[in-house]
Protein backbone atom coordinates (compact mmCIF):
# COMPACT_ATOMS: atom_id res chain seq x y z
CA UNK A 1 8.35 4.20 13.63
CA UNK A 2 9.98 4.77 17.14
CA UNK A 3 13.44 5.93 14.94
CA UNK A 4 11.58 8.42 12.87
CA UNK A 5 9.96 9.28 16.18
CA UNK A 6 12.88 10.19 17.42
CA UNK A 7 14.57 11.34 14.51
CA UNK A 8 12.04 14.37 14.17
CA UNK A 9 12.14 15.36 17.88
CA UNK A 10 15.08 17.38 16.68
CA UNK A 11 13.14 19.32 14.75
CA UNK A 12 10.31 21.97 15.99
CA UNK A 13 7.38 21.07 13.63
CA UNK A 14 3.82 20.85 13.47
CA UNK A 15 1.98 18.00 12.23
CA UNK A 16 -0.86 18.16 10.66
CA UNK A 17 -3.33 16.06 9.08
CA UNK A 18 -4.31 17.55 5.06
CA UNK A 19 -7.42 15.62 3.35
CA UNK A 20 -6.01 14.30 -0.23
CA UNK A 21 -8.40 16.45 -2.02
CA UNK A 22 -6.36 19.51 -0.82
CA UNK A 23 -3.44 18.44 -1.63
CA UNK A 24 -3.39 19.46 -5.69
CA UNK A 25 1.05 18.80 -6.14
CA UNK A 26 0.53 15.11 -5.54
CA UNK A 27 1.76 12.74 -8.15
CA UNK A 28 0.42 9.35 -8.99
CA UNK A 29 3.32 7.55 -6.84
CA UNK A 30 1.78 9.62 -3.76
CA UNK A 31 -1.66 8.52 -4.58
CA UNK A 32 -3.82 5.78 -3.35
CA UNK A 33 -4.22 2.14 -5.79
CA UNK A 34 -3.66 2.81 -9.39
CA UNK A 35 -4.89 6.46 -8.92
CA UNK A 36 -3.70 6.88 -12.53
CA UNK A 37 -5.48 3.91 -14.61
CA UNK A 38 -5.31 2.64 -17.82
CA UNK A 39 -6.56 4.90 -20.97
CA UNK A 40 -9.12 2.55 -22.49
CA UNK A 41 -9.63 2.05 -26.10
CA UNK A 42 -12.99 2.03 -26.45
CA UNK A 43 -15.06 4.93 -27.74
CA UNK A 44 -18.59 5.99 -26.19
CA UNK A 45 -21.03 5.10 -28.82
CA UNK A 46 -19.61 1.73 -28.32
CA UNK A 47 -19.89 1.64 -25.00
CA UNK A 48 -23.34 3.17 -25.39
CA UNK A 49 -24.24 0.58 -27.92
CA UNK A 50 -23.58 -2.55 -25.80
CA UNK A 51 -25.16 -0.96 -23.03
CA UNK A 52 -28.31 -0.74 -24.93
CA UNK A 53 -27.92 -4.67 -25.32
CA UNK A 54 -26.87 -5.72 -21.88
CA UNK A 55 -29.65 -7.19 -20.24
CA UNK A 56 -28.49 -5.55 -16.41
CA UNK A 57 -28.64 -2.32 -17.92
CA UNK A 58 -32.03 -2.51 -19.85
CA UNK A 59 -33.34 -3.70 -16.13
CA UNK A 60 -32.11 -0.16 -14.68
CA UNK A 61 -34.79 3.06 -14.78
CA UNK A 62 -31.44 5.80 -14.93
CA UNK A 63 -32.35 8.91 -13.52
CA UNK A 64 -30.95 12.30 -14.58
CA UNK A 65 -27.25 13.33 -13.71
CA UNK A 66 -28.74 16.00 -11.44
CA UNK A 67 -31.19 13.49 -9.48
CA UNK A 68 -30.07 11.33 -6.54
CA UNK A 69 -30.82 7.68 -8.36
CA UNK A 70 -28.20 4.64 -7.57
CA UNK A 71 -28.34 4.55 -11.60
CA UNK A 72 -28.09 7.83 -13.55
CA UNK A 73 -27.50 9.20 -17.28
CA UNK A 74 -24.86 11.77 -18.20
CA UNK A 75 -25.23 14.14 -21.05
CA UNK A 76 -23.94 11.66 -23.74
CA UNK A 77 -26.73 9.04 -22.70
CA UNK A 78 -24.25 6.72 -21.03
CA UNK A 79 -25.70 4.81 -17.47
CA UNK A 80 -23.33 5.38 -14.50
CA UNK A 81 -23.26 4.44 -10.58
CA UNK A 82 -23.48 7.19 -8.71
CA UNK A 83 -21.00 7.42 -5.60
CA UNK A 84 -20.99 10.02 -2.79
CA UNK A 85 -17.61 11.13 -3.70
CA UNK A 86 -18.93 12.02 -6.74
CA UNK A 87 -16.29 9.83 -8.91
CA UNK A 88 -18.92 7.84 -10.14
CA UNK A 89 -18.82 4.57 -12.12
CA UNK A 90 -19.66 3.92 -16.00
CA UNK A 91 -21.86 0.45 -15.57
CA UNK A 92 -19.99 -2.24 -17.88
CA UNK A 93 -21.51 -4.18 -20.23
CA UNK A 94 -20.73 -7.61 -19.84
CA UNK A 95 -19.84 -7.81 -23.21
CA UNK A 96 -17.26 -5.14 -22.25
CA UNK A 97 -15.83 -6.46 -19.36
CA UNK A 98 -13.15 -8.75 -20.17
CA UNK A 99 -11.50 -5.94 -22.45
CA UNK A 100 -12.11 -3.95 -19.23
CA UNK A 101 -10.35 -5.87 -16.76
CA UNK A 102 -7.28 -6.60 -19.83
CA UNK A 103 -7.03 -3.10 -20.01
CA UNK A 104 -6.71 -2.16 -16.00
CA UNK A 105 -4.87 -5.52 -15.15
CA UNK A 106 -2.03 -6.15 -17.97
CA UNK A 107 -0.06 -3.08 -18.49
CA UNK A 108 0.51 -2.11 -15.26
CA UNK A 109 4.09 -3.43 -14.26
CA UNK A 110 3.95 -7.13 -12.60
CA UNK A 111 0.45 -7.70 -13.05
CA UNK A 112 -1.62 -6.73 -9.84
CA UNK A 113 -3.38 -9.63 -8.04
CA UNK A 114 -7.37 -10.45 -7.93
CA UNK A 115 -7.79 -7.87 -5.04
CA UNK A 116 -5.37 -5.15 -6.52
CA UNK A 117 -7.20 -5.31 -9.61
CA UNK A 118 -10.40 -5.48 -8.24
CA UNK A 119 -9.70 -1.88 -6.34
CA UNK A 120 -8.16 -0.01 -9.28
CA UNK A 121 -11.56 -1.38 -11.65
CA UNK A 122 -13.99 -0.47 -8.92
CA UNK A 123 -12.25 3.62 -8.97
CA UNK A 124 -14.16 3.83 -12.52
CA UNK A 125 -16.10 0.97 -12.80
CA UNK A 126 -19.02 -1.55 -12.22
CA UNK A 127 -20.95 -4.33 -13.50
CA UNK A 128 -22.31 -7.37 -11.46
CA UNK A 129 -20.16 -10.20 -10.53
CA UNK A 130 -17.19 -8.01 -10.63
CA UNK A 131 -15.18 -10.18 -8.40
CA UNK A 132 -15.86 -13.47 -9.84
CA UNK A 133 -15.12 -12.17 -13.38
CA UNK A 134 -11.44 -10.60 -12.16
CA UNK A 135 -10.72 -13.48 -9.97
CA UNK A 136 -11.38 -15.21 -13.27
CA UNK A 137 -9.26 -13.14 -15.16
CA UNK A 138 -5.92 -13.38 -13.21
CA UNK A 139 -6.32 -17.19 -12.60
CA UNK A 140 -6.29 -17.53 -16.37
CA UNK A 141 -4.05 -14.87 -16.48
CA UNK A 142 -0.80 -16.13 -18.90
CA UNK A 143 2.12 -13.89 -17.32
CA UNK A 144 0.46 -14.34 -13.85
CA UNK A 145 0.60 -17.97 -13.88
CA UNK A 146 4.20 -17.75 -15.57
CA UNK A 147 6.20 -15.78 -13.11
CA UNK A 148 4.36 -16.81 -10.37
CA UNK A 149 6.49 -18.40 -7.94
CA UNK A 150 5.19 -22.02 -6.63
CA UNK A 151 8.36 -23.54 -6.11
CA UNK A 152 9.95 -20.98 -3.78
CA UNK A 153 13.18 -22.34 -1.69
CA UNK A 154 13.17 -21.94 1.71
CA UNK A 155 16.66 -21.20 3.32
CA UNK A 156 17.29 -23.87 6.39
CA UNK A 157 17.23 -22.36 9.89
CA UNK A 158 20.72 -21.86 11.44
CA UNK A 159 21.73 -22.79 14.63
CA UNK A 160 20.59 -20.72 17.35
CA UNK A 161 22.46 -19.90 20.15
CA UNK A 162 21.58 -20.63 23.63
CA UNK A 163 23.33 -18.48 26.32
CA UNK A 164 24.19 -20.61 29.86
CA UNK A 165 24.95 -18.09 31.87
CA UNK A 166 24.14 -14.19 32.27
CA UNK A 167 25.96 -11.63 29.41
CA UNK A 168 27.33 -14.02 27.20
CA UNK A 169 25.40 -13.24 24.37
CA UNK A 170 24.20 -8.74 24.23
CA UNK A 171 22.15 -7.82 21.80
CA UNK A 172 23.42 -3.77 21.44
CA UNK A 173 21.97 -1.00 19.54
CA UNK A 174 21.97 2.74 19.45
CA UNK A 175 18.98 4.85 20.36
CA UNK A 176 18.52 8.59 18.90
CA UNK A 177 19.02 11.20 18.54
CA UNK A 178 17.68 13.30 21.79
CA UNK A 179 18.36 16.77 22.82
CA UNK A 180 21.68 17.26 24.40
CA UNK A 181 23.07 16.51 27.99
CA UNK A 182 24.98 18.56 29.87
CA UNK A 183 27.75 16.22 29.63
CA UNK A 184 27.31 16.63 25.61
CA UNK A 185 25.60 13.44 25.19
CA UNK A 186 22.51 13.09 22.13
CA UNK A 187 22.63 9.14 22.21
CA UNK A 188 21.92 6.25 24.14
CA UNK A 189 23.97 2.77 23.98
CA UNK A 190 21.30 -0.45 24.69
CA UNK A 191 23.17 -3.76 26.29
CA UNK A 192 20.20 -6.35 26.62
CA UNK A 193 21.12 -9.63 27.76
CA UNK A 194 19.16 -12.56 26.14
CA UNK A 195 19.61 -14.79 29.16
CA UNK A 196 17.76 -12.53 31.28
CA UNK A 197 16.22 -9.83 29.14
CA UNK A 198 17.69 -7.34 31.59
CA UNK A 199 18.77 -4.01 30.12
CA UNK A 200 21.16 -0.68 30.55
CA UNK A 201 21.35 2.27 28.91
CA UNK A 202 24.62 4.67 28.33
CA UNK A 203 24.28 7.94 27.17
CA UNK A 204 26.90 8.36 25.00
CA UNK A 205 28.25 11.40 22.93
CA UNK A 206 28.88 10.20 19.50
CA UNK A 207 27.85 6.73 17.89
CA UNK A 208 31.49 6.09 16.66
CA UNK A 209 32.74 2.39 16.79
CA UNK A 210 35.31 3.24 19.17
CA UNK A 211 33.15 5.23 21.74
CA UNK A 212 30.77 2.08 21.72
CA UNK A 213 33.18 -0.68 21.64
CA UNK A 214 35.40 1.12 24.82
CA UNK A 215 31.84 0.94 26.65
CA UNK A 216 31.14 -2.70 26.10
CA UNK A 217 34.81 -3.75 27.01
CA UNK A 218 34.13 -1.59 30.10
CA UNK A 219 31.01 -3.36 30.98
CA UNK A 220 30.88 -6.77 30.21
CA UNK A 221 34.07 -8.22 29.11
């Protein structure tokens, strides 16, 4: 963050902050989880059907679209969640919900886990027990379990060095760029000893190898 920081300090701008909504170019790699989800395969009278048989949704009293229920109808007769955003959610049969989960957990490249899934099925979705059912779902999940790694090899620690005595082992690095000096300098060369944790700073014009390595000769060899 501080190197983009500073990187854009070269630059007159103006940041400003845009709500997503506004911003109508964006493409699914921009967006938030799975903004783009899975076209499902199942058609509405079947959807409509097996809500008519669920007992959770024969328990609801769905109000119209245009009312301000939790539980509401659309024109087709099929029971959503409302949601102040106004995406709502279709209310999933449980009957449904394993082909729901499948369908929003599977294709998508290397198989989200429990709490990926569960965000991308909650954009469009909800039924009760949502959780338990996808935590279900990728536990028993075939490819999930398969390419998980369990096994994964740790590399041994090397030996760390332990300096005895003040600058025998710098840590340097290059800082910029900034506006530029009078003397035509836009960088800063960092020396921080780990013995100490003292530091200097030397503006410096260019971040070529030679500049830098004629300043560390200078100072601490």
């Amino acid at each position: 963050m501080l190197r983009w920081s500073l990187r854009l300090s070269e630059f007159d701008i103006v940041v400003e902050y845009r709500p997503g909504t506004q911003i109508r170019h964006a493409d699914a790699l921009s967006r938030a989880v799975q903004a783009v989800t899975q076209v499902l395969e199942i058609s509405r009278d079947e959807v409509k059907k097996a809500q008519a048989e669920d007992k959770f949704c024969q328990s609801l009293e769905p109000g119209p679209a245009s009312g301000k229920t939790e539980y509401f109808k659309d024109e087709g007769g099929l029971i959503f969640r409302r949601k102040k955003n106004g995406e709502h959610q279709l209310v999933v049969p449980l009957s449904l919900a394993r082909r729901i989960i499948a369908a929003n957990h599977s294709p998508v490249t290397a198989h989200p886990g429990r709490g990926r899934t569960l965000d991308i099925l909650c954009l469009r979705f909800y039924w009760p027990g949502m959780r338990t059912h996808v935590e279900d779902y990728v536990r028993n999940c075939h490819e999930c379990q398969r390419l998980k790694l369990r096994h994964e090899f740790k590399a041994p620690l090397g030996q760390v060095m332990e300096p005895t005595r003040r600058w025998e082992l710098v840590a340097m690095d290059i800082c910029g760029t900034f506006p530029i000096t009078a003397n035509k300098n836009r960088y800063l060369l960092t020396f921080i000893d780990h013995l100490t944790k003292y530091m200097e700073a030397v503006p410096i014009m260019t971040m070529a190898a030679e500049e830098c390595s004629c300043i560390r000769d200078e100072r601490h060899c």
